[in-house]
N, C-alpha and C. Protein backbone atom coordinates (compact mmCIF):
# COMPACT_ATOMS: atom_id res chain seq x y z
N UNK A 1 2.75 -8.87 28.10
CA UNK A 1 1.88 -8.41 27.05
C UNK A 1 0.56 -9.19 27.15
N UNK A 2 -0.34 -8.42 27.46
CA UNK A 2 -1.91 -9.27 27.24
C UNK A 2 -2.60 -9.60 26.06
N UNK A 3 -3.23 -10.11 26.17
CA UNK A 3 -3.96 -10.51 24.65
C UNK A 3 -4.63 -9.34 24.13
N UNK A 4 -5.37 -8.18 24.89
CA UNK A 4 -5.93 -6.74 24.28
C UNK A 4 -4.42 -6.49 23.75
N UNK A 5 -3.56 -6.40 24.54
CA UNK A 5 -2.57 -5.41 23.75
C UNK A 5 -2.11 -5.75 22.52
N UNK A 6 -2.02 -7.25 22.36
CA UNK A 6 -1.86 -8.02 20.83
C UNK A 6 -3.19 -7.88 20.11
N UNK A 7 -3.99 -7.82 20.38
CA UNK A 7 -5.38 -7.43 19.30
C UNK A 7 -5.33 -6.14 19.27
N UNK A 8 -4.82 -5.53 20.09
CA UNK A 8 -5.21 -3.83 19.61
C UNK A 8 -3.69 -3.74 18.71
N UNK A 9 -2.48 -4.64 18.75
CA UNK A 9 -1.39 -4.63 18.06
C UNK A 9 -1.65 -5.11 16.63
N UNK A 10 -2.40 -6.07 16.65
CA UNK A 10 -3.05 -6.39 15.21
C UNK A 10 -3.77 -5.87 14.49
N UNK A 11 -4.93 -5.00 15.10
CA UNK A 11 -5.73 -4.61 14.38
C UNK A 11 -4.74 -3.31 13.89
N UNK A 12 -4.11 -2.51 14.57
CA UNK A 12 -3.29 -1.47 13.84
C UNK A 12 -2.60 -1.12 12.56
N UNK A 13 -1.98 -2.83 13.10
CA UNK A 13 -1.06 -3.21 12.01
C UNK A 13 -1.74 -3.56 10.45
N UNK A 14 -2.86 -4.05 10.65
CA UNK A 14 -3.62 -4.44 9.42
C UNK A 14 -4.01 -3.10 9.04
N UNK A 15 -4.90 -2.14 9.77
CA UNK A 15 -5.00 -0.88 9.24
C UNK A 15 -4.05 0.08 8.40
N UNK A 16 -2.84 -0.43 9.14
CA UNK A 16 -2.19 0.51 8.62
C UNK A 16 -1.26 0.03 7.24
N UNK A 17 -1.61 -1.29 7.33
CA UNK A 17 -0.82 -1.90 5.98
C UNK A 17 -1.76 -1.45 5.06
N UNK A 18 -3.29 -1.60 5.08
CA UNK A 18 -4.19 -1.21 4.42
C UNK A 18 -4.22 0.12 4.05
N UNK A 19 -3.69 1.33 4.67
CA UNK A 19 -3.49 2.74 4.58
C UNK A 19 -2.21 2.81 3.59
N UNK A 20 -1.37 2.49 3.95
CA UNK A 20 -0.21 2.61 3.19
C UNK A 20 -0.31 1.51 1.76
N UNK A 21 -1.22 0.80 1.52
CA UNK A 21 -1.12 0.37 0.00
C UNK A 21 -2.02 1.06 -0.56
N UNK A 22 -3.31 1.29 0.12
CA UNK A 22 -4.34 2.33 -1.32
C UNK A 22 -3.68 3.41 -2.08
N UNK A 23 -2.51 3.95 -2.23
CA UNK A 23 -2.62 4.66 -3.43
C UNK A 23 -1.91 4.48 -4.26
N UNK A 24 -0.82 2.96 -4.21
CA UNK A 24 -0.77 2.36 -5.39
C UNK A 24 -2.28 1.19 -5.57
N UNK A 25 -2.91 0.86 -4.55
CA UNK A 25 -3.85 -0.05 -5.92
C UNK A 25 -4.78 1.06 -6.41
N UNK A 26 -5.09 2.11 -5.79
CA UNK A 26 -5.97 2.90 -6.54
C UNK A 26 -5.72 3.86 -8.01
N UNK A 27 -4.10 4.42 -7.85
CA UNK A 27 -3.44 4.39 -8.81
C UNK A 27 -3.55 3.22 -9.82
N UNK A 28 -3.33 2.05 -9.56
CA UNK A 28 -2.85 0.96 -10.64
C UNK A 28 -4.45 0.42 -11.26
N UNK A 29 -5.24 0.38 -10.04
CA UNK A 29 -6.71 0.40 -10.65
C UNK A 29 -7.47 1.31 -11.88
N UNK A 30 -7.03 2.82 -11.46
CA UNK A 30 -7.64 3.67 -12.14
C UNK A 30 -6.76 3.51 -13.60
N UNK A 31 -5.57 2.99 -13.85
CA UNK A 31 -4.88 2.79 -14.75
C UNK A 31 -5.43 2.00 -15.59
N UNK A 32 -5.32 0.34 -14.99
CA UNK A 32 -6.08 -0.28 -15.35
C UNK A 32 -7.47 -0.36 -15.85
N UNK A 33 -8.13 0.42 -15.40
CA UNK A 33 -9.59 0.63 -16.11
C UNK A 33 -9.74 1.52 -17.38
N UNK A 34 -8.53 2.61 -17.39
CA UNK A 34 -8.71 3.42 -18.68
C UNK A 34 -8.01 2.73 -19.52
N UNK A 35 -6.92 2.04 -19.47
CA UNK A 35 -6.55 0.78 -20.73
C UNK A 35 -7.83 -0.08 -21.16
N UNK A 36 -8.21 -0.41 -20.25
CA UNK A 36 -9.21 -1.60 -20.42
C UNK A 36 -10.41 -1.09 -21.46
N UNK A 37 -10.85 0.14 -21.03
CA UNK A 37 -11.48 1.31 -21.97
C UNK A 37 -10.70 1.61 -23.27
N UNK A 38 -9.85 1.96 -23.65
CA UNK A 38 -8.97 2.05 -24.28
C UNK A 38 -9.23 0.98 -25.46
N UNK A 39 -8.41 -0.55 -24.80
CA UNK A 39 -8.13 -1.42 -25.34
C UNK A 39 -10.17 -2.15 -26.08
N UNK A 40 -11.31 -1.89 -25.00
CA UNK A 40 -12.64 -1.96 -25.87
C UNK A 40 -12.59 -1.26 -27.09
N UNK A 41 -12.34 0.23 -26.76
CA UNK A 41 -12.91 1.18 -27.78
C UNK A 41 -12.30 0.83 -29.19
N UNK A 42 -10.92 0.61 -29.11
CA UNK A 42 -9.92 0.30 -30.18
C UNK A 42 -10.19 -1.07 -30.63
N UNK A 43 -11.11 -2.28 -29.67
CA UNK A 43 -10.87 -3.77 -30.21
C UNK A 43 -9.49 -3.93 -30.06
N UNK A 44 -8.79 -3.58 -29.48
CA UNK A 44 -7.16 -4.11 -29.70
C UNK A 44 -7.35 -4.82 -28.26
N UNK A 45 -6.85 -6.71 -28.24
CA UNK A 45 -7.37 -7.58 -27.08
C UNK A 45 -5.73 -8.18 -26.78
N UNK A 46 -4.78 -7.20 -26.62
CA UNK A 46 -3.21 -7.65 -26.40
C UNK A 46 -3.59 -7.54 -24.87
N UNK A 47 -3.25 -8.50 -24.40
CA UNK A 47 -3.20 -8.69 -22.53
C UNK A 47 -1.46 -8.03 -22.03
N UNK A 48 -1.12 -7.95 -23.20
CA UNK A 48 0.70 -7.38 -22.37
C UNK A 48 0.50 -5.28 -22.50
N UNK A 49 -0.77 -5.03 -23.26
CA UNK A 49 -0.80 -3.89 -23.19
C UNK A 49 -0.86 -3.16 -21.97
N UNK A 50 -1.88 -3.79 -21.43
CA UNK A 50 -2.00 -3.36 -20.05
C UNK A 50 -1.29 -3.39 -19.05
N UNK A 51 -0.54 -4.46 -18.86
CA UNK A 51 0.42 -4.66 -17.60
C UNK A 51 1.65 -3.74 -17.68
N UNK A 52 2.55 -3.15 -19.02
CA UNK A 52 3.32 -1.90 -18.35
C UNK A 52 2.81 -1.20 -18.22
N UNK A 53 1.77 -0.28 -18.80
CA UNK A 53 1.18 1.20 -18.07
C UNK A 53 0.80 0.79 -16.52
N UNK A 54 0.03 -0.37 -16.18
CA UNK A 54 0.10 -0.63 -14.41
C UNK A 54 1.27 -0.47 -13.91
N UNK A 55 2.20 -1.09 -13.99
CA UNK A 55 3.59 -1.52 -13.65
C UNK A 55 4.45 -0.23 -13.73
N UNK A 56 4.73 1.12 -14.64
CA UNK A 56 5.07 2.07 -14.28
C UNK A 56 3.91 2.99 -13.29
N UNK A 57 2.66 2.87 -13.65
CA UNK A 57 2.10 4.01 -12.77
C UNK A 57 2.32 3.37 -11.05
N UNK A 58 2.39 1.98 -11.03
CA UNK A 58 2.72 1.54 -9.54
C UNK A 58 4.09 1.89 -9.45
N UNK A 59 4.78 2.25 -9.65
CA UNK A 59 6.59 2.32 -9.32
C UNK A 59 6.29 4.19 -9.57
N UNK A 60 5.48 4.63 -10.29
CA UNK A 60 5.55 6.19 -10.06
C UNK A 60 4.79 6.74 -8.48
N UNK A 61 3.60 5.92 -8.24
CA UNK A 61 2.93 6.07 -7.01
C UNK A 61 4.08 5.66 -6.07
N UNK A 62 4.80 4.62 -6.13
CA UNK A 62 5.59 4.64 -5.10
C UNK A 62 6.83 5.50 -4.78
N UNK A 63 7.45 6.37 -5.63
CA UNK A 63 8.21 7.34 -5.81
C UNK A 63 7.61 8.65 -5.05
N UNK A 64 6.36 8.41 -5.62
CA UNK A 64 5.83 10.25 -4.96
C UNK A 64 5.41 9.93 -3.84
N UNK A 65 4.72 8.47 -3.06
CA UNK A 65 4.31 8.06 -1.82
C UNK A 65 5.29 7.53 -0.99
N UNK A 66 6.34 7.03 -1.46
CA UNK A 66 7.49 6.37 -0.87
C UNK A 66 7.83 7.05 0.56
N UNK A 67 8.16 8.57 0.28
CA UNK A 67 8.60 9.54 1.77
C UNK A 67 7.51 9.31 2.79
N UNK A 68 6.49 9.34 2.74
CA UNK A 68 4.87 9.42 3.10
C UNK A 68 4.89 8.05 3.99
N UNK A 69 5.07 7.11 3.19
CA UNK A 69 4.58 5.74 3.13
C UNK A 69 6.08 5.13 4.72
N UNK A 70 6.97 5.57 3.84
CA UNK A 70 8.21 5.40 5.46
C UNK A 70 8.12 5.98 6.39
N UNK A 71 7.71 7.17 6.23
CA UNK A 71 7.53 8.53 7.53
C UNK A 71 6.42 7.13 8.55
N UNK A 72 5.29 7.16 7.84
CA UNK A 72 4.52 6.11 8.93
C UNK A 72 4.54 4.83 9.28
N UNK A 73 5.56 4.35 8.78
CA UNK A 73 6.00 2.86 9.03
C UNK A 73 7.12 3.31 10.38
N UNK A 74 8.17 4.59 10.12
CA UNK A 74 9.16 4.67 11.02
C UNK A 74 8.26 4.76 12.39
N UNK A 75 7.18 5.96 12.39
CA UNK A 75 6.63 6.13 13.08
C UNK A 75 5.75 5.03 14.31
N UNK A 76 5.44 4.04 13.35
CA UNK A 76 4.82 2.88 13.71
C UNK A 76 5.43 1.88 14.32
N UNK A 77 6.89 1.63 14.03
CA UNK A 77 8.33 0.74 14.96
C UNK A 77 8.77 1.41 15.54
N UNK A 78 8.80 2.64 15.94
CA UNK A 78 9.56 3.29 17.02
C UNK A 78 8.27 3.59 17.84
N UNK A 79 7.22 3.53 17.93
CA UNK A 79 6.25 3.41 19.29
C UNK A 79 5.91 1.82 19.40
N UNK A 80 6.17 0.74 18.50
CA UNK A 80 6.46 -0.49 19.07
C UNK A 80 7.14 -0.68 19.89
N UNK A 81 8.29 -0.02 19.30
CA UNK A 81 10.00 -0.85 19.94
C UNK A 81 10.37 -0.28 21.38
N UNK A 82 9.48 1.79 20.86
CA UNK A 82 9.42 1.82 22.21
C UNK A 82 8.59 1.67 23.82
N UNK A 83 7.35 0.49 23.27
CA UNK A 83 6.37 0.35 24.04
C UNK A 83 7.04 -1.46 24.48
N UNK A 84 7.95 -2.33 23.84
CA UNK A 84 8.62 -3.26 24.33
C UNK A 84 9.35 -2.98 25.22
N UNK A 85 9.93 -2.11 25.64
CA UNK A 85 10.97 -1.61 26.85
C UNK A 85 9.75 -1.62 28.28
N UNK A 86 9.06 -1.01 27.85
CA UNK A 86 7.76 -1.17 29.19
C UNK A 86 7.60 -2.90 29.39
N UNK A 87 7.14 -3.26 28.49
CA UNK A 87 6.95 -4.80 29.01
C UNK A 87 8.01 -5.83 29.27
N UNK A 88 9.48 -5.28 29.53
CA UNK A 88 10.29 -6.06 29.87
C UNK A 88 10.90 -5.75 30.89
N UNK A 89 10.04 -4.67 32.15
CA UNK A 89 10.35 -4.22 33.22
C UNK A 89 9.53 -5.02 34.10
């Protein structure tokens, strides 16, 4: 294994961790900002308000992204695992 093939192995890997979390933080973000709106408009300054509506809309994003989110992880260790068989010839 050369050092391109580990930098082009890294940079993938970071991409693709980065692909597969945006649509729970963007989910949990957009959550978070309409509480936060919410919690101005009303003056109501409870800090535990906010953290379950995040905390279910992240566990609902991961339910509807979950199939999505494994499909390209499987995808992603089985052209690893099967690109290690080449370099141990």
């Amino acid at each position: 294994m050369t050092e391109f093939t580990l930098l082009e192995l890294l940079k993938e890997t970071i991409y693709l961790s980065f692909i597969i979390s945006m649509p729970m933080l963007i989910i949990g973000t957009i959550v978070g900002v309409a509480i936060s709106i919410f919690q101005t408009a009303t003056s109501i300054q409870d800090q535990s308000l906010s953290f379950i509506p995040k905390l279910l809309a992240t566990i609902a994003s991961i339910a509807a992204f979950g199939p999505w989110m494994l499909s390209i992880l499987i995808q992603f260790t089985t052209r690893i695992l099967g690109g290690l068989q080449h370099f141990g010839k």
